[in-house]
Protein backbone atom coordinates (compact mmCIF):
# COMPACT_ATOMS: atom_id res chain seq x y z
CA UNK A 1 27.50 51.44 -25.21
CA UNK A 2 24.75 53.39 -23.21
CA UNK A 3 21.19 51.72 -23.53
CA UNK A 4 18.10 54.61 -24.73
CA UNK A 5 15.77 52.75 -23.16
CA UNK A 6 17.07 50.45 -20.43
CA UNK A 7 14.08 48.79 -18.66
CA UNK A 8 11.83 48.79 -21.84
CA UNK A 9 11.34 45.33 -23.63
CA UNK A 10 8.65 45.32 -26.49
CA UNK A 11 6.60 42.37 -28.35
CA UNK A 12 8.48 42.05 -31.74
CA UNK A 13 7.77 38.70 -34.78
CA UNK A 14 10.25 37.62 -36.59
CA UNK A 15 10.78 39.02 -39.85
CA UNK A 16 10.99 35.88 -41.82
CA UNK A 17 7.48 34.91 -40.70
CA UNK A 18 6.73 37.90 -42.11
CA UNK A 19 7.94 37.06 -45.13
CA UNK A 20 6.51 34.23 -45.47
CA UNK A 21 2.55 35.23 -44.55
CA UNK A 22 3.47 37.45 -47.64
CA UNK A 23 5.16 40.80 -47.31
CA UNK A 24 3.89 43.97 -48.49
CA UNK A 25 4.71 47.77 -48.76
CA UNK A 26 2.20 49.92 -47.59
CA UNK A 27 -1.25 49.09 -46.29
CA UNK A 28 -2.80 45.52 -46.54
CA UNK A 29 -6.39 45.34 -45.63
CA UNK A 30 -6.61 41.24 -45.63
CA UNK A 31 -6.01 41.57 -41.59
CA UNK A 32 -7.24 38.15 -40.83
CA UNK A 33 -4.07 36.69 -42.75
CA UNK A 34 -1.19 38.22 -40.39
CA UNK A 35 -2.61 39.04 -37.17
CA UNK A 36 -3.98 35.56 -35.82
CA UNK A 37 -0.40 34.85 -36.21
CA UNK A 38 1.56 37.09 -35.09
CA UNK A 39 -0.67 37.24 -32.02
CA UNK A 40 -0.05 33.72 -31.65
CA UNK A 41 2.18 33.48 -28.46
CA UNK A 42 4.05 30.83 -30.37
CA UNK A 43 5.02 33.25 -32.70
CA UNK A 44 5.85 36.41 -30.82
CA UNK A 45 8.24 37.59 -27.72
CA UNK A 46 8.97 40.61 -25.83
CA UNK A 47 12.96 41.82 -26.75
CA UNK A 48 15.01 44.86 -25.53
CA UNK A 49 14.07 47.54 -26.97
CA UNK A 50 17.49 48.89 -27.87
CA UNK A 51 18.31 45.76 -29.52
CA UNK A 52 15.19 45.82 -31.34
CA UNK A 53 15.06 49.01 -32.82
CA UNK A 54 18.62 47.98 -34.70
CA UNK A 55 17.62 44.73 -35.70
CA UNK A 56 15.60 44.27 -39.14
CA UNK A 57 15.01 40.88 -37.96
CA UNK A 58 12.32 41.63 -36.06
CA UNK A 59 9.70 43.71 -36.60
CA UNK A 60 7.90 45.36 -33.49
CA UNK A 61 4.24 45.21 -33.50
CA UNK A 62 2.99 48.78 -33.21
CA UNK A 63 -0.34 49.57 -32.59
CA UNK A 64 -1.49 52.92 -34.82
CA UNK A 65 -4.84 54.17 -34.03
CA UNK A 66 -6.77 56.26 -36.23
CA UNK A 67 -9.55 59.27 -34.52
CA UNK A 68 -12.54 59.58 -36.66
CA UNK A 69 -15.33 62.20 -36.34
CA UNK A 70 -18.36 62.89 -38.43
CA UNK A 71 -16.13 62.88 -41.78
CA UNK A 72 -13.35 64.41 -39.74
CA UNK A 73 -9.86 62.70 -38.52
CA UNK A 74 -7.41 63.48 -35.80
CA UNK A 75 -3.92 64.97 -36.43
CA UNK A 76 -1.55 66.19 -33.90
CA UNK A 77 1.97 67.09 -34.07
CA UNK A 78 4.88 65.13 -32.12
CA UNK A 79 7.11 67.64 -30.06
CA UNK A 80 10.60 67.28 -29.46
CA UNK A 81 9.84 65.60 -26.42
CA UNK A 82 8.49 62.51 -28.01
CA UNK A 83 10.91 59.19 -27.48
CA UNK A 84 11.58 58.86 -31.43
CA UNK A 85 13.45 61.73 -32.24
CA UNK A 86 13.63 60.66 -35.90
CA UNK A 87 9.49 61.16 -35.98
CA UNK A 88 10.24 64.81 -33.93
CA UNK A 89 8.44 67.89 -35.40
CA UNK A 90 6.31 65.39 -37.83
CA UNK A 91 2.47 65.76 -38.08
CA UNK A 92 0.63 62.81 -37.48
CA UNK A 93 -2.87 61.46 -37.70
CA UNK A 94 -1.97 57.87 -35.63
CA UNK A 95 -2.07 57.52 -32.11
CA UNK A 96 0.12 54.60 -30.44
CA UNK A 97 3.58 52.98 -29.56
CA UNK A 98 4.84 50.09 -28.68
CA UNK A 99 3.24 46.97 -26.77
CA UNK A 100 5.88 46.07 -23.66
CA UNK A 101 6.05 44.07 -21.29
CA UNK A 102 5.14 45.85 -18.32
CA UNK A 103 2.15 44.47 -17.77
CA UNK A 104 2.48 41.18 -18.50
CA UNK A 105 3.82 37.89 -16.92
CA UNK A 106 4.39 35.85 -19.85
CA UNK A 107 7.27 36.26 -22.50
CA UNK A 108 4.94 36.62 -25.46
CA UNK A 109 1.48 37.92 -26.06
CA UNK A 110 -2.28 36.56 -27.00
CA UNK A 111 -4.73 38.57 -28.57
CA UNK A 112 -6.93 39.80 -25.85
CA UNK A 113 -3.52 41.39 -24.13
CA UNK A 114 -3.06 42.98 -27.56
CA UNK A 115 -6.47 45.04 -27.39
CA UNK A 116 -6.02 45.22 -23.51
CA UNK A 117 -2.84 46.85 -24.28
CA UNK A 118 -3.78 49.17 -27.25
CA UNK A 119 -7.25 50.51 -24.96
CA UNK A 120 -4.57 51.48 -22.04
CA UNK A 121 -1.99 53.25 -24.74
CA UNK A 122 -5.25 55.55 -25.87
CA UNK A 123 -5.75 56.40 -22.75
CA UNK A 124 -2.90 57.35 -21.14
CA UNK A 125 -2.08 59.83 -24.81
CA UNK A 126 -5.36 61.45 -25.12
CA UNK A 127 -8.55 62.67 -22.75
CA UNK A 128 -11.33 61.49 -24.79
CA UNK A 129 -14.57 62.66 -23.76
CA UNK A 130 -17.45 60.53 -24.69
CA UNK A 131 -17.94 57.01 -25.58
CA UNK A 132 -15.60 55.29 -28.44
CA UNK A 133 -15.02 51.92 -30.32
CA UNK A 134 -12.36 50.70 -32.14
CA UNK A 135 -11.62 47.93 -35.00
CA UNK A 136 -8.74 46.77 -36.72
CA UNK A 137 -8.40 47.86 -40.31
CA UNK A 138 -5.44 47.06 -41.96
CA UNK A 139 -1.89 46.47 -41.54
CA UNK A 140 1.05 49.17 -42.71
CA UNK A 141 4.50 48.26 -43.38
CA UNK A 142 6.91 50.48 -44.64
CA UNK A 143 10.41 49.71 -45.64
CA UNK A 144 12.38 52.42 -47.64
CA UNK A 145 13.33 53.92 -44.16
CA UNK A 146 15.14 52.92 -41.17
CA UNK A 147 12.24 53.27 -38.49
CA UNK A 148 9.85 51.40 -40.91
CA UNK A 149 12.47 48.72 -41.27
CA UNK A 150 11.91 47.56 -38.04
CA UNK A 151 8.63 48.51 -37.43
CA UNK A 152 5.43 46.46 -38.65
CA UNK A 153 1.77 49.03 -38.15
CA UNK A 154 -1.61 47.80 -36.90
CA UNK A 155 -4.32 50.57 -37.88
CA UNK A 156 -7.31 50.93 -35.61
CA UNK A 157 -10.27 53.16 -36.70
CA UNK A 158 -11.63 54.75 -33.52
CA UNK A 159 -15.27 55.86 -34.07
CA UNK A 160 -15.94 59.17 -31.66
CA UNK A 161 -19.09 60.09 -30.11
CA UNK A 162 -17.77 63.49 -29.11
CA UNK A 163 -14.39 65.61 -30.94
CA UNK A 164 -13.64 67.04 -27.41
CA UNK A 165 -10.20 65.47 -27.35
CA UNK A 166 -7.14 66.57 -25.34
CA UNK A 167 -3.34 65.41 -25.42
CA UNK A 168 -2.61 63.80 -21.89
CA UNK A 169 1.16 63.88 -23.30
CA UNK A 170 3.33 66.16 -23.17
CA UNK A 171 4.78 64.62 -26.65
CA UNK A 172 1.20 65.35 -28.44
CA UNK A 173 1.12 68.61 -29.82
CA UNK A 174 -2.04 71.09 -31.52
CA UNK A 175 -4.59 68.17 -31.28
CA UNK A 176 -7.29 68.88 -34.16
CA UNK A 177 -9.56 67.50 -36.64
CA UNK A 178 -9.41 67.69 -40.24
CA UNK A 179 -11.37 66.31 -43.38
CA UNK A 180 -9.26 64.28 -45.85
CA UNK A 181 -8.92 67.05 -48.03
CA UNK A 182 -7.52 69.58 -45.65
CA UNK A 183 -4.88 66.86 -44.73
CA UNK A 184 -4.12 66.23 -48.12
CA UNK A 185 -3.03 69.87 -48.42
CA UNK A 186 -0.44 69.43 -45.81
CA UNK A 187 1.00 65.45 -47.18
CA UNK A 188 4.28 66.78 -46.81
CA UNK A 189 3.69 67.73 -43.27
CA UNK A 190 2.70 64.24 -41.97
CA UNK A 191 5.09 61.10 -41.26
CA UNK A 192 5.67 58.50 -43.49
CA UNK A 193 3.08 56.17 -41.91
CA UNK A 194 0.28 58.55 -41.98
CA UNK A 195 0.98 59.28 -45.66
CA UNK A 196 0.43 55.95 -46.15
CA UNK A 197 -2.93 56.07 -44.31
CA UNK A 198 -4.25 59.46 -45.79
CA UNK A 199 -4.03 58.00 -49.02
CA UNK A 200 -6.62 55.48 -48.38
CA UNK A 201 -8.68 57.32 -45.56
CA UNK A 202 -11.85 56.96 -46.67
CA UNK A 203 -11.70 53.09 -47.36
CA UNK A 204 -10.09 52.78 -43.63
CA UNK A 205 -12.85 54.42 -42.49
CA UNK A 206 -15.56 53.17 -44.40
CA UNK A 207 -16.32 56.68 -46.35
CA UNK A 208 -17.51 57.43 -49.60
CA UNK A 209 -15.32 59.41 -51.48
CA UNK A 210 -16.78 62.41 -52.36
């Protein structure tokens, strides 16, 4: 059988350790439970990434960034081109992929590779102009579909100076901002992750709800 994606190998955890830090559909805010270790290089390794997206033994650790703006939030839409053609024509509000081994020496990954790794993703997708931070927010898991079954979600808030944003990809699409309640109007539009995320926007962000 033909490999997708050849030379790609991406950092996956094991789903029973997972399972055992307590798993959860949806988002989880309690950060500080999972991520120390699954960032433990103990507990983490870099895998094919053919065999990885078939295996729901693993689940690759995917970096998802929200864009935030004065009250306002990024959403694009992922073209045809884009490398998961199950998420093709879907409109998203999270910027990010996987974490491979490309750059690294080492068969597993610390923490300070992690946000290494997740400030180079950001900018190779999007021209941001301006300066912008970042925290981790949550954690999203999703399970009732086949890319969510082997997929585990680690949402940053970005905080924007500036909204002048551009795609650097040619598999990010009509680049805007929206409040919540304009992207609430279009749920049906948006991937299964970002539905997740929308419905708790303004506590990932920090916002009041008005």
């Amino acid at each position: 059988m033909s490999l997708k994606y050849p030379n790609e190998h991406v950092l996956v955890v094991p789903r029973p350790l997972f399972d055992q830090l307590g798993d959860f559909q949806g988002l989880a805010f309690d950060v500080d439970r999972y991520l120390p270790v699954f960032l433990d290089p103990a507990n983490n390794h870099f895998l094919q990434r053919d065999a990885a997206e078939h295996d729901p033994s693993k689940k690759q650790i995917i970096p998802y960034a929200l864009f935030h703006h004065r009250g306002r939030f990024l959403r694009y839409v992922r073209s045809k081109k884009t490398g998961e053609q199950r998420l093709a024509a879907k409109a998203s509000l999270g910027i990010g992929g996987h974490i491979n081994s490309d750059d690294h020496a080492t068969a597993s990954l610390e923490r300070s590779l992690y946000l290494a790794g997740v400030e180079r993703e950001v900018a190779e997708e999007l021209s941001i102009e301006g300066a912008w931070t970042h925290r981790i927010v949550a954690l999203l898991n999703d399970d009732s579909n086949e890319v969510g079954q082997v997929h585990l979600g680690v949402v940053h808030l970005v905080d924007l100076e500036s909204d002048r944003v551009r795609s650097n990809e040619d598999t990010i699409a009509d680049v805007g901002f929206y409040t919540p309640a304009e992207l609430r109007a279009e749920r049906d539009r948006l991937e299964t992750w970002s539905q997740l995320c929308l419905d708790s926007l303004e506590r990932l962000a920090g916002l009041t709800v008005s």
